[in-house]
Protein backbone atom coordinates (compact mmCIF):
# COMPACT_ATOMS: atom_id res chain seq x y z
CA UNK A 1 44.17 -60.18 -214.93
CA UNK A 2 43.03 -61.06 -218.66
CA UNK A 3 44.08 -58.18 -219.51
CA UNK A 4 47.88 -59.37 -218.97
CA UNK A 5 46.90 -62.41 -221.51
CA UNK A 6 46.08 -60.02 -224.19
CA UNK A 7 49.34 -57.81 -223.91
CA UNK A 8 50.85 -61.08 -224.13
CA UNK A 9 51.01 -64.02 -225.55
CA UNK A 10 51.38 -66.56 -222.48
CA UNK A 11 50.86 -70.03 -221.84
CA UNK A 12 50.03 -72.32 -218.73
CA UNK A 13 53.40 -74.00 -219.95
CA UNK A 14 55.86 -70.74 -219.36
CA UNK A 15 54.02 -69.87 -216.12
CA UNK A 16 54.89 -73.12 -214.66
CA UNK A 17 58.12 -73.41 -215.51
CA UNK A 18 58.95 -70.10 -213.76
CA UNK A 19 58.21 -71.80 -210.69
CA UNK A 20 61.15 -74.35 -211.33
CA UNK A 21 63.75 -72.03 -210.89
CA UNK A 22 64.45 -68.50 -210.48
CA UNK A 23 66.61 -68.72 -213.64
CA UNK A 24 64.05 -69.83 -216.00
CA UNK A 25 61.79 -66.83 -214.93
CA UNK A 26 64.02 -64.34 -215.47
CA UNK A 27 65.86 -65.39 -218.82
CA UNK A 28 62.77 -66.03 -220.62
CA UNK A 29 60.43 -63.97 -222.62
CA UNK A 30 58.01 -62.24 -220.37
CA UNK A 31 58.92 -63.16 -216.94
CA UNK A 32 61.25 -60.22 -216.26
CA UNK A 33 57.96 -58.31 -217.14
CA UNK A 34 55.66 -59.58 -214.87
CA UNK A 35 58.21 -60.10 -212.16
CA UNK A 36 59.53 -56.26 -212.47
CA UNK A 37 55.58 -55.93 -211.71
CA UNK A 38 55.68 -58.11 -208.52
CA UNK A 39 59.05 -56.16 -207.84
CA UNK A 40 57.28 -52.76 -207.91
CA UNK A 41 54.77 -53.66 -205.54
CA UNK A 42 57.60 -54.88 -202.52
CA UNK A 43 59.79 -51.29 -203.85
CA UNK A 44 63.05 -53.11 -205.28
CA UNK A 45 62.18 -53.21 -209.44
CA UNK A 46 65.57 -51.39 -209.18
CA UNK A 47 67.17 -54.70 -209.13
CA UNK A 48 65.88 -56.57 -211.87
CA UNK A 49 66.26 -52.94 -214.28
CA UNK A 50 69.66 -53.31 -213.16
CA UNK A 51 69.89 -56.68 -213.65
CA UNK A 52 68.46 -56.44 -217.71
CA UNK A 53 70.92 -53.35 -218.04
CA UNK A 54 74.15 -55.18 -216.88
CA UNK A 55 72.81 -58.49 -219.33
CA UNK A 56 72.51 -55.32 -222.19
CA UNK A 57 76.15 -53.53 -221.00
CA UNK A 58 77.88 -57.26 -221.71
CA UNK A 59 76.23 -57.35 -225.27
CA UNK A 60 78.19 -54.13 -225.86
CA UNK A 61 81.08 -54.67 -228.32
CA UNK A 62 82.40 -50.72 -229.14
CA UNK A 63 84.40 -49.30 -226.13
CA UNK A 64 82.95 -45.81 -226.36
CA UNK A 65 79.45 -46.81 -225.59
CA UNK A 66 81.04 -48.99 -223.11
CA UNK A 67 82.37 -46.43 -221.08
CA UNK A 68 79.36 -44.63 -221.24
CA UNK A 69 77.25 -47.19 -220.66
CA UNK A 70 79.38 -48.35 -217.87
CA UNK A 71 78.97 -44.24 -216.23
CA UNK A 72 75.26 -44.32 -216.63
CA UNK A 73 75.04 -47.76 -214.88
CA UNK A 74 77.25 -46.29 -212.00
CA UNK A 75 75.24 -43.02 -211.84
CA UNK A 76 71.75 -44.58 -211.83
CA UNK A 77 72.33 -47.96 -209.76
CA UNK A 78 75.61 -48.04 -207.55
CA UNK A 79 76.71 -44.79 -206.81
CA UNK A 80 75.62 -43.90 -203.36
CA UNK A 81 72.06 -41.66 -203.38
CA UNK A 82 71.74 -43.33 -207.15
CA UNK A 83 67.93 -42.31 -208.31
CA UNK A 84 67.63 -46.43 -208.42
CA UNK A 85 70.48 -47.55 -205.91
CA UNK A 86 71.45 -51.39 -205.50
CA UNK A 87 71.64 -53.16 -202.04
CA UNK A 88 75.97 -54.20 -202.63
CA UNK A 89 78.61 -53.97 -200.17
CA UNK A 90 81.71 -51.07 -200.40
CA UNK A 91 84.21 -53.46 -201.46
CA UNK A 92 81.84 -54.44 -204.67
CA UNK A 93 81.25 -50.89 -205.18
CA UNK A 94 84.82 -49.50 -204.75
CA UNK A 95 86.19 -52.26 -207.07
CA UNK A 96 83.20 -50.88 -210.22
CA UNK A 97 84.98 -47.33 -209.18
CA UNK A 98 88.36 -48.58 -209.87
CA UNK A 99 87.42 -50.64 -213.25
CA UNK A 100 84.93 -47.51 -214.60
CA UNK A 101 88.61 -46.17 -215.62
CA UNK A 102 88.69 -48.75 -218.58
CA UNK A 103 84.96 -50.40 -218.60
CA UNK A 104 85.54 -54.44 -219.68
CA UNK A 105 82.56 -56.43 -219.89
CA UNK A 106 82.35 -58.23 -217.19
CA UNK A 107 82.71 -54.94 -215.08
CA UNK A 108 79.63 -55.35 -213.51
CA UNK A 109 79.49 -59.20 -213.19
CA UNK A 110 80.41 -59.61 -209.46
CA UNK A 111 77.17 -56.88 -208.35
CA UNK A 112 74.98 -57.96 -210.80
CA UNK A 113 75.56 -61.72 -209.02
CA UNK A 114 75.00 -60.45 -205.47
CA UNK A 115 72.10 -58.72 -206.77
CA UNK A 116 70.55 -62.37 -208.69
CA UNK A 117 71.19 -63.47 -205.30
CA UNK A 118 69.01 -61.20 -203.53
CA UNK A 119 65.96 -61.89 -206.09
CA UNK A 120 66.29 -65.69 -206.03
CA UNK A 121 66.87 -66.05 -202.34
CA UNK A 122 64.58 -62.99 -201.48
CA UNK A 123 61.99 -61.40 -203.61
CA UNK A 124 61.55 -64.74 -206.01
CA UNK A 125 59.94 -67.46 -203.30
CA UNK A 126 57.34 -64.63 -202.34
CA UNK A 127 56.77 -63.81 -205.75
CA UNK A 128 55.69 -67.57 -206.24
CA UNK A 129 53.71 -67.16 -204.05
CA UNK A 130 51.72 -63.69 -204.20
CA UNK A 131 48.52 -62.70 -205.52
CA UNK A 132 49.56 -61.41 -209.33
CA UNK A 133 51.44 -65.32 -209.70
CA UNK A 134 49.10 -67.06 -208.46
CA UNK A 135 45.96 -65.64 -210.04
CA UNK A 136 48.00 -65.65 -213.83
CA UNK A 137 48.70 -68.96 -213.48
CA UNK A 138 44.71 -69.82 -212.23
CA UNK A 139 43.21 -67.37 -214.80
CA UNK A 140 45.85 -69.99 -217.54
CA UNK A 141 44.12 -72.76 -216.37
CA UNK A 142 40.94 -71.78 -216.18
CA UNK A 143 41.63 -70.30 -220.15
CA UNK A 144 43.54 -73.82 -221.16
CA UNK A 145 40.28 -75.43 -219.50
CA UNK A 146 37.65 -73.22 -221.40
CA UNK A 147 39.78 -73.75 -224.47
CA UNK A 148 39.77 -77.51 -224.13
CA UNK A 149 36.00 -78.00 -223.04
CA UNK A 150 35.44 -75.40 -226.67
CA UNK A 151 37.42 -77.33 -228.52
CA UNK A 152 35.37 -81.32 -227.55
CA UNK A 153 31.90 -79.44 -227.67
């Protein structure tokens, strides 16, 4: 587990506060990371990839690499069979079919909420609670507790 200090630069303080809300884990710096890591373990890290690429498809600002953007997205996480295929329902999917025709920006807003649904109500509580959480945020302690007793001797 220290090795996942060195490849980044964490504190006690981010750790915690991913426990506050699923928001705050997965809109700051290196909780997508570590989640996508907790993700891989229960099978679904499609979801947060797809997640991260819808948050990079509305950043988009030329049409062209919309559209294409907006094709690859369909290809790899909604089409049915997709290599990485999202848990949505057939009306969310058939309405994504009907707006890949002109891409906007929020084309992908109503799956990519169902599927931030699914991680906070799902995946994210047993994430709190699983091993790779639990022993970061003891091996932070222990290093903010080392750190502290180093720093008064």
């Amino acid at each position: 587990m220290g090795r996942m200090q060195e490849e980044f630069l964490l504190s006690l303080e981010d750790v915690l506060e991913w426990s506050q809300s699923f928001d705050k884990l997965i809109t700051s710096k290196y909780g997508p990371v570590i989640y996508k890591r907790y993700l891989k373990t229960e099978h679904s890290d499609e979801n947060i990839d797809f997640w991260l690429a819808c948050e990079a498809y509305k950043k988009i600002t030329s049409q062209r690499k919309r559209t294409a953007k907006a094709r690859k997205l369909f290809t790899s996480y909604i089409q049915p069979q997709a290599p990485k295929e999202v848990n949505i329902d057939s009306p969310v999917r058939r309405v994504i079919v009907r707006n890949l025709k002109e891409p906007t920006e929020s084309c992908f807003d109503e799956a990519q909420k169902i599927i931030y649904m699914h991680m906070e109500r799902d995946s994210y509580p047993r994430f709190l609670e699983s091993e790779l959480y639990q022993t970061l945020k003891h091996s932070l302690q222990n290093h903010d507790n080392n750190s502290a007793a180093g720093e008064r001797g």
